[in-house]
Protein backbone atom coordinates (compact mmCIF):
# COMPACT_ATOMS: atom_id res chain seq x y z
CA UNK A 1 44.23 37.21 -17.48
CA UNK A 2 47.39 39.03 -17.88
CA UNK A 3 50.02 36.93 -18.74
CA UNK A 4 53.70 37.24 -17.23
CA UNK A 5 56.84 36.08 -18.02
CA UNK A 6 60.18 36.11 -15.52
CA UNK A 7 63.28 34.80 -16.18
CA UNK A 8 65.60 33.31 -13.48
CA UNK A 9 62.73 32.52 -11.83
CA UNK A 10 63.75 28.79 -10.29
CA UNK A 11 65.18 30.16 -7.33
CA UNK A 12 65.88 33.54 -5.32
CA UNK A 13 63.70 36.40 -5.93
CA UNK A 14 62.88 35.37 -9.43
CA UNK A 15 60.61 32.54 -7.65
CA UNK A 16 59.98 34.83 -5.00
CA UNK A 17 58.54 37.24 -7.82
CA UNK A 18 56.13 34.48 -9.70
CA UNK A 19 54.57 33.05 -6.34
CA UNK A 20 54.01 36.46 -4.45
CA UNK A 21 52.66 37.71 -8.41
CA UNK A 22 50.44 34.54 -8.18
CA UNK A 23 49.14 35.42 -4.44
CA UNK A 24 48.29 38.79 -4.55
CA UNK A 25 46.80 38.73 -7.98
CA UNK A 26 44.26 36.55 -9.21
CA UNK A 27 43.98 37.97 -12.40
CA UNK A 28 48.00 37.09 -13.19
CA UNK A 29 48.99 33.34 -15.39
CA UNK A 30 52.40 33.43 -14.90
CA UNK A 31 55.27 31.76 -16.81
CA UNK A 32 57.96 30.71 -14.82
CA UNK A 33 61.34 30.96 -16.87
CA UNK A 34 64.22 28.70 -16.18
CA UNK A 35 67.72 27.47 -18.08
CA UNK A 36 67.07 24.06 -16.29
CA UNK A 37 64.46 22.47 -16.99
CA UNK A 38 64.49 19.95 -13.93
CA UNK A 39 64.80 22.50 -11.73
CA UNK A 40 62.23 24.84 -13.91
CA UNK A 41 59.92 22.06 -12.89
CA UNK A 42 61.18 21.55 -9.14
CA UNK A 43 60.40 25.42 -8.72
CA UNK A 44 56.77 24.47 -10.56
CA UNK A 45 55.82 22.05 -7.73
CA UNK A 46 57.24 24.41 -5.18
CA UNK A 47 54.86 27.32 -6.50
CA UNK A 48 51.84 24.99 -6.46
CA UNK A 49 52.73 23.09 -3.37
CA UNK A 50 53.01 26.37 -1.47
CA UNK A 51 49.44 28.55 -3.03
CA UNK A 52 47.59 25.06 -3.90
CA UNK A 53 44.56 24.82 -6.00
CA UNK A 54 45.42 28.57 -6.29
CA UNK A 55 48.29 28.96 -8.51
CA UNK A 56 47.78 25.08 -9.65
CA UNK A 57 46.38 26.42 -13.00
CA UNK A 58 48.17 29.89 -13.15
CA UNK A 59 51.71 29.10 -13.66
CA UNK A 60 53.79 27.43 -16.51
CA UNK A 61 57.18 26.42 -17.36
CA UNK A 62 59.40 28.42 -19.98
CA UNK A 63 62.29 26.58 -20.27
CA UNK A 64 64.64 29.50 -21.64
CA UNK A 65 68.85 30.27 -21.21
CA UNK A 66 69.04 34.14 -21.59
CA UNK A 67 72.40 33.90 -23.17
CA UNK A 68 71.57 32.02 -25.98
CA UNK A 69 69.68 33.36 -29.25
CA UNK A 70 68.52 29.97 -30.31
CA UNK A 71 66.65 29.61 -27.01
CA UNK A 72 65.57 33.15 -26.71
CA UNK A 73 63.75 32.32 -30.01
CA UNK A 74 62.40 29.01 -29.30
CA UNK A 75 61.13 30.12 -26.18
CA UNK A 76 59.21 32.90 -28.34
CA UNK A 77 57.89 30.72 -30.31
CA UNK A 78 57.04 28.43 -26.94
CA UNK A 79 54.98 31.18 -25.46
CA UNK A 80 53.43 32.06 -29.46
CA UNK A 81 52.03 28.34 -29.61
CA UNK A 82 50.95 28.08 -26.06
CA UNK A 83 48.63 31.40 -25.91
CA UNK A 84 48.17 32.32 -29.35
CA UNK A 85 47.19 35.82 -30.36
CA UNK A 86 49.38 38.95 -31.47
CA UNK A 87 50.11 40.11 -27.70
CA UNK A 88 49.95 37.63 -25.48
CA UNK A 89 51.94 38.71 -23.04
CA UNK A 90 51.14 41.45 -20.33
CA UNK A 91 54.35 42.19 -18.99
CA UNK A 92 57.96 40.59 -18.38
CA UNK A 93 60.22 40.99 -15.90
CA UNK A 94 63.86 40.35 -16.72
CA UNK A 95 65.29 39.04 -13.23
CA UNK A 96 68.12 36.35 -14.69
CA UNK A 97 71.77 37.97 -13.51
CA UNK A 98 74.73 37.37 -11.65
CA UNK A 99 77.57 38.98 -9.87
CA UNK A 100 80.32 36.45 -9.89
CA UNK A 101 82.62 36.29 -13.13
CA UNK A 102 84.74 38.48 -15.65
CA UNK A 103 83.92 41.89 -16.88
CA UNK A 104 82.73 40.10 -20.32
CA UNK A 105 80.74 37.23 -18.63
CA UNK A 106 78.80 39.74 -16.12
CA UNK A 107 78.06 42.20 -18.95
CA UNK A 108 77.09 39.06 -21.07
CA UNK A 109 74.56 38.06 -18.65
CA UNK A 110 73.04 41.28 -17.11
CA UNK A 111 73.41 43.39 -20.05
CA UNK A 112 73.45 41.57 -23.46
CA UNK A 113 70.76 39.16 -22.24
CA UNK A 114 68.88 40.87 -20.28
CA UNK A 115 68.52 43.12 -23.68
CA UNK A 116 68.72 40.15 -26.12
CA UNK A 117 65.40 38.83 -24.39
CA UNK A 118 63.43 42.02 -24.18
CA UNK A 119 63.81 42.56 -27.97
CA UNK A 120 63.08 39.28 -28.55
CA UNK A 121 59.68 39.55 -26.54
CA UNK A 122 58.73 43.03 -27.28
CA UNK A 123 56.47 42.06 -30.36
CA UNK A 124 54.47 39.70 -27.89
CA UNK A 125 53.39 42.45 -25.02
CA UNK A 126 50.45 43.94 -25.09
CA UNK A 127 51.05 48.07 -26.39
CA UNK A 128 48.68 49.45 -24.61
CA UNK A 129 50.26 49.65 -21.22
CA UNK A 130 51.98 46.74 -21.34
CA UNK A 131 54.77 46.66 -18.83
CA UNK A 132 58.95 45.57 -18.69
CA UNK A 133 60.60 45.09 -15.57
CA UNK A 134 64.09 45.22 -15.56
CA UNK A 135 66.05 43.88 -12.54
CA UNK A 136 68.88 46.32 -11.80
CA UNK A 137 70.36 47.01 -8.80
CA UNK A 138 71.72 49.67 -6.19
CA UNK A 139 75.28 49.27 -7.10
CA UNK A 140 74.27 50.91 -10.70
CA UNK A 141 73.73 54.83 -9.11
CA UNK A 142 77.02 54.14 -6.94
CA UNK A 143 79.21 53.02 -9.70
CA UNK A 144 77.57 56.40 -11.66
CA UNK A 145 78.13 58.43 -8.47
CA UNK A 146 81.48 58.26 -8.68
CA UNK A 147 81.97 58.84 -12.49
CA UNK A 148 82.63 62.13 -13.39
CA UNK A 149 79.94 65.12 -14.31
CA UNK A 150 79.75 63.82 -18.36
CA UNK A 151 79.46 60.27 -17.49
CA UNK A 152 76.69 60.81 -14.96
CA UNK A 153 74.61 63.09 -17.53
CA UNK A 154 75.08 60.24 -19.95
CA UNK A 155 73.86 57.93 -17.53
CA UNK A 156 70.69 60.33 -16.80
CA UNK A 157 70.00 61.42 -20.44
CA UNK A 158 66.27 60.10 -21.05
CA UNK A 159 67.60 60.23 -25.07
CA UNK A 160 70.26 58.10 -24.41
CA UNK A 161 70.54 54.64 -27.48
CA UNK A 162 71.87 51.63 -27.28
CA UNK A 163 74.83 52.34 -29.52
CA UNK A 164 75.81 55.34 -27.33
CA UNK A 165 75.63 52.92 -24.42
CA UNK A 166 78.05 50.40 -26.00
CA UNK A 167 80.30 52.96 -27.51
CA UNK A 168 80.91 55.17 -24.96
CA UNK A 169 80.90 52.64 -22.14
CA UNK A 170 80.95 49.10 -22.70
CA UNK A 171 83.96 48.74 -25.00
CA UNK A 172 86.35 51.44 -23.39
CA UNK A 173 85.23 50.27 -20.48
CA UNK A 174 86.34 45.87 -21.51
CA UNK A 175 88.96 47.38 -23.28
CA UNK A 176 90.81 48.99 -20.61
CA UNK A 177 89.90 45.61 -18.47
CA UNK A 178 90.88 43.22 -20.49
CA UNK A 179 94.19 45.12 -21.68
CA UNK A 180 96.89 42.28 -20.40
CA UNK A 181 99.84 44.94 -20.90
CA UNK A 182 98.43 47.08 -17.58
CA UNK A 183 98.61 46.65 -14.14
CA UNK A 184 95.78 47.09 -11.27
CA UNK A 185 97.00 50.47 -10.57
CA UNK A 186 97.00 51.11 -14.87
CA UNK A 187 93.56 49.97 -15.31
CA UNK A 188 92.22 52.08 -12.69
CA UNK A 189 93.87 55.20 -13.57
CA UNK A 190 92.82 54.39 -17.49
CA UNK A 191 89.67 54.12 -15.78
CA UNK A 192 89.17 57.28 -14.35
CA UNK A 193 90.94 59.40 -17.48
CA UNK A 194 87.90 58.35 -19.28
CA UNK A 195 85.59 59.43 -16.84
CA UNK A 196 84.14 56.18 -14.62
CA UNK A 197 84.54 55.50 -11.56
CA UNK A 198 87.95 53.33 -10.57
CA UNK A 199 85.77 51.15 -8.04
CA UNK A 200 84.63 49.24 -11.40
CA UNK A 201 87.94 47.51 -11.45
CA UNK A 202 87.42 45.96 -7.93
CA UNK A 203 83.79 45.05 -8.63
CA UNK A 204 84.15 43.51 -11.90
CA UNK A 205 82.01 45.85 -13.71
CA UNK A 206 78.77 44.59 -11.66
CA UNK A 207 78.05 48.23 -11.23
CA UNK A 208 78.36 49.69 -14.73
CA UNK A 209 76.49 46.58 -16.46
CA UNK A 210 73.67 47.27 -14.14
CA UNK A 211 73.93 50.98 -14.63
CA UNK A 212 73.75 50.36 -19.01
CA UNK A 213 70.38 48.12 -17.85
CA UNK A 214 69.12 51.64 -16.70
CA UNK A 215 70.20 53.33 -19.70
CA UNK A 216 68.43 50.66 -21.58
CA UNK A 217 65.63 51.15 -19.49
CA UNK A 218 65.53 54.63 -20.39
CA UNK A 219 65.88 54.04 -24.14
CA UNK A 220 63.00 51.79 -24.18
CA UNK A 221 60.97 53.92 -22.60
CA UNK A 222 61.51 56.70 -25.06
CA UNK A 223 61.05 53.87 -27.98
CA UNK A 224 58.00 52.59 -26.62
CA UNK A 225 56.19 55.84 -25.36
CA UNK A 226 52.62 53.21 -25.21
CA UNK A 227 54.44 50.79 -23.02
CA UNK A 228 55.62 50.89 -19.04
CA UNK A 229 59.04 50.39 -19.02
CA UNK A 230 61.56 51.14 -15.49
CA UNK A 231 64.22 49.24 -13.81
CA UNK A 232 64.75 48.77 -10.12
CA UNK A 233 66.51 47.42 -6.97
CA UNK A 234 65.25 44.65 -5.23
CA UNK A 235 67.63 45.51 -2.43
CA UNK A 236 70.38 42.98 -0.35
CA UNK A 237 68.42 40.15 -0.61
CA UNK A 238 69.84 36.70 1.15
CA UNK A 239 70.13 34.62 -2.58
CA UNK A 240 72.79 32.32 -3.93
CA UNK A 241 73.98 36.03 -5.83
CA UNK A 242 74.85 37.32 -2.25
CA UNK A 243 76.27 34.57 -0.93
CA UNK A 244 79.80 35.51 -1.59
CA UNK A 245 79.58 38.64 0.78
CA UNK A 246 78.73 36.25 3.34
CA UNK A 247 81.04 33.64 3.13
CA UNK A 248 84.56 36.37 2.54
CA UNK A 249 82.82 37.89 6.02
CA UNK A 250 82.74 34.07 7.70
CA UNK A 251 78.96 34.88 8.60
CA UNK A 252 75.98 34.33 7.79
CA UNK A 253 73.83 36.38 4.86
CA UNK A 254 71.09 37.83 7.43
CA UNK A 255 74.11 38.73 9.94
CA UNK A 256 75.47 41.53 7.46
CA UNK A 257 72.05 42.63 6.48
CA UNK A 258 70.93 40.65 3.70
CA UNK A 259 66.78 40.48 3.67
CA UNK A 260 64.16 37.58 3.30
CA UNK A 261 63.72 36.66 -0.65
CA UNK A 262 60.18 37.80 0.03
CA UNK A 263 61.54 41.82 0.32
CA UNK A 264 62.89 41.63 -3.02
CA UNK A 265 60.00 41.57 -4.44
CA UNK A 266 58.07 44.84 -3.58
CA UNK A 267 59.73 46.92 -6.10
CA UNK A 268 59.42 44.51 -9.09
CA UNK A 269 55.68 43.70 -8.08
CA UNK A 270 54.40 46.86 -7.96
CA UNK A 271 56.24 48.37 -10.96
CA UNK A 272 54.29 45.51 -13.13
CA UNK A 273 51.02 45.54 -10.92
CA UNK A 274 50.93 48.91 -9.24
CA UNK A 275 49.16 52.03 -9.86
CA UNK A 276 51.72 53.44 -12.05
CA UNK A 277 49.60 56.41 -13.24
CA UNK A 278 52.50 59.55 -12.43
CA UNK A 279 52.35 62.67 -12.24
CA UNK A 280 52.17 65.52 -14.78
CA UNK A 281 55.29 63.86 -16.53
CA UNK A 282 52.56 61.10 -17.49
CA UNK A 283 52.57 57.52 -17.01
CA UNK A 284 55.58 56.21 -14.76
CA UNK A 285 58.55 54.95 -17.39
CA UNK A 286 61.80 55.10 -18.24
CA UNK A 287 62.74 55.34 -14.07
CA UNK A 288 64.47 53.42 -11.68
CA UNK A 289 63.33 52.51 -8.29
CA UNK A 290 64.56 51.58 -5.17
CA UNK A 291 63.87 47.89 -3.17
CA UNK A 292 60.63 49.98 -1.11
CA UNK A 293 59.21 50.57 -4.60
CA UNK A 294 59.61 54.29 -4.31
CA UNK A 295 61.44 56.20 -7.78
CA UNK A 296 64.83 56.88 -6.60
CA UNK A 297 67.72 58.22 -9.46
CA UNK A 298 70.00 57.08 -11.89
CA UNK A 299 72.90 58.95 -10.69
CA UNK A 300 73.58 59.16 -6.96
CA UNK A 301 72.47 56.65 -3.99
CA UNK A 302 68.57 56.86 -2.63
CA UNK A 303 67.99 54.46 0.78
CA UNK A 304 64.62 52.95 1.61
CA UNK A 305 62.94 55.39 3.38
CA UNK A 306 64.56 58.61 2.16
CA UNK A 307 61.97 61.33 -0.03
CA UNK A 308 61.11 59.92 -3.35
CA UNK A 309 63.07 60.94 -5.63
CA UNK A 310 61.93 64.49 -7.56
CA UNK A 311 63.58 63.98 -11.25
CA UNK A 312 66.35 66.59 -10.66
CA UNK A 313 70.01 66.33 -11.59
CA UNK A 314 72.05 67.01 -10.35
């Protein structure tokens, strides 16, 4: 049975993830992570009222806030009690993020976290194969698109670490934002002297802290040469995360394009059940791939349906 554990996965494509994981693979026990625990368990009965005697048995409550190292660890030691064994885990897919907030809060919660629970969890998955989704998004290759030449080779560079990440992106990058003594028009030209792209300022760094998710990807990947590790977009998906977009327009999510939950979950799926054998690279890891599941890059803006992605930069 190969166990797997999502986070944010009481509502929106989280949920989406676990019950269409649950459907299309009998072989799957997953563990359904939530900060609340009444509505961890709300989103249990959901799963089970909607597969049955199917997923009754296949699907457990984590209850685990990504932000916080105390229940990071307890939710460790949760899964270490529950299942026993040195890997008992087969794969985890971090999905918990948001879009709404300041600069420090969304880097906090799509960055920091998203890494704080993957190291955290890494001695628990299997090495042979095992598999780490990371839940990134299309705005991280358009925020890189628009940096300049250095900043998108950083962004690309399969030998990129963490401290390179937070040092040459994450603190210039909070430090210009959060400096009270510029203006708008300050910030962005700061913005662009150091090479990124001035459409961070409008977007609150959403972009960039999904862009250093890729990065992390890639470090992982090249840390963990036994394990499957890539990143991807599930696409515009209609979630409370996209809401926003709809109510500034004064319509409604599916009017400006936003997809069924259900979509979102065709690149996450398949990059922790798929055939991810490659090509003569070797396994699939350290990539990013677009919402149709197809390996799209790191620096510059693939749509569903255009040719796979080749490796080449630029």
């Amino acid at each position: 049975m190969k166990r797997i554990l999502v986070t944010g996965a009481n509502k929106g494509i989280g949920l989406a993830i676990v019950t269409k994981l649950l459907q299309d693979f009998p072989d799957t026990h997953l563990l359904l992570g939530s900060r609340d625990v009444g509505r961890g368990q709300d989103a249990l009965q959901q799963v089970v009222k909607q597969l049955g005697y199917a997923g009754k048995n296949r699907v457990d409550l984590i209850q685990i806030d990504v932000t916080s190292e105390q229940s990071v660890r307890k939710a460790v030691e949760t899964v270490k009690t529950m299942f026993g064994g040195s890997e008992p885990l087969y794969g985890l897919v971090n999905n918990a993020g948001a879009m709404q907030g300041s600069p420090r809060e969304i880097l906090e919660l799509n960055t920091y976290s998203l890494r704080r629970v993957t190291e955290a969890f890494l001695p628990l998955i299997q090495k042979n194969k095992g598999r780490i989704v990371q839940i990134s998004s299309g705005a991280a290759p358009m925020f890189v698109r628009k940096c300049k030449p250095e900043i998108q080779k950083f962004f690309v560079n399969e030998n990129v670490t963490w401290s390179e990440v937070e040092n040459t992106i994450i603190t210039p990058f909070l430090k210009i934002f959060e400096d009270a003594s510029l203006d708008a028009e300050q910030k962005s030209a700061s913005m662009v002297e150091l090479g990124f792209s001035e459409v961070g300022i409008g977007a609150n760094g959403y972009g960039m802290s999904k862009a250093c998710v890729n990065a992390y990807t890639l470090e992982l990947a090249k840390r963990f040469p036994t394990l499957l590790v890539n990143s991807c977009s599930p696409g515009f998906i209609a979630t409370d995360l996209t809401r926003p977009f709809a109510q500034k327009s004064g319509k409604k999510l599916e009017d400006i394009g936003a997809l069924p939950v259900e979509k979102g979950t065709i690149a996450p799926n398949y990059l922790m059940m798929g055939d991810l054998e490659g090509d003569i690279e070797g396994y699939e890891s350290g990539r990013y791939y677009g919402s149709d599941g197809k390996r799209s890059p790191f620096h510059k803006t693939r749509n569903p349906g255009d040719p796979v992605y080749d490796g080449a930069y630029p």
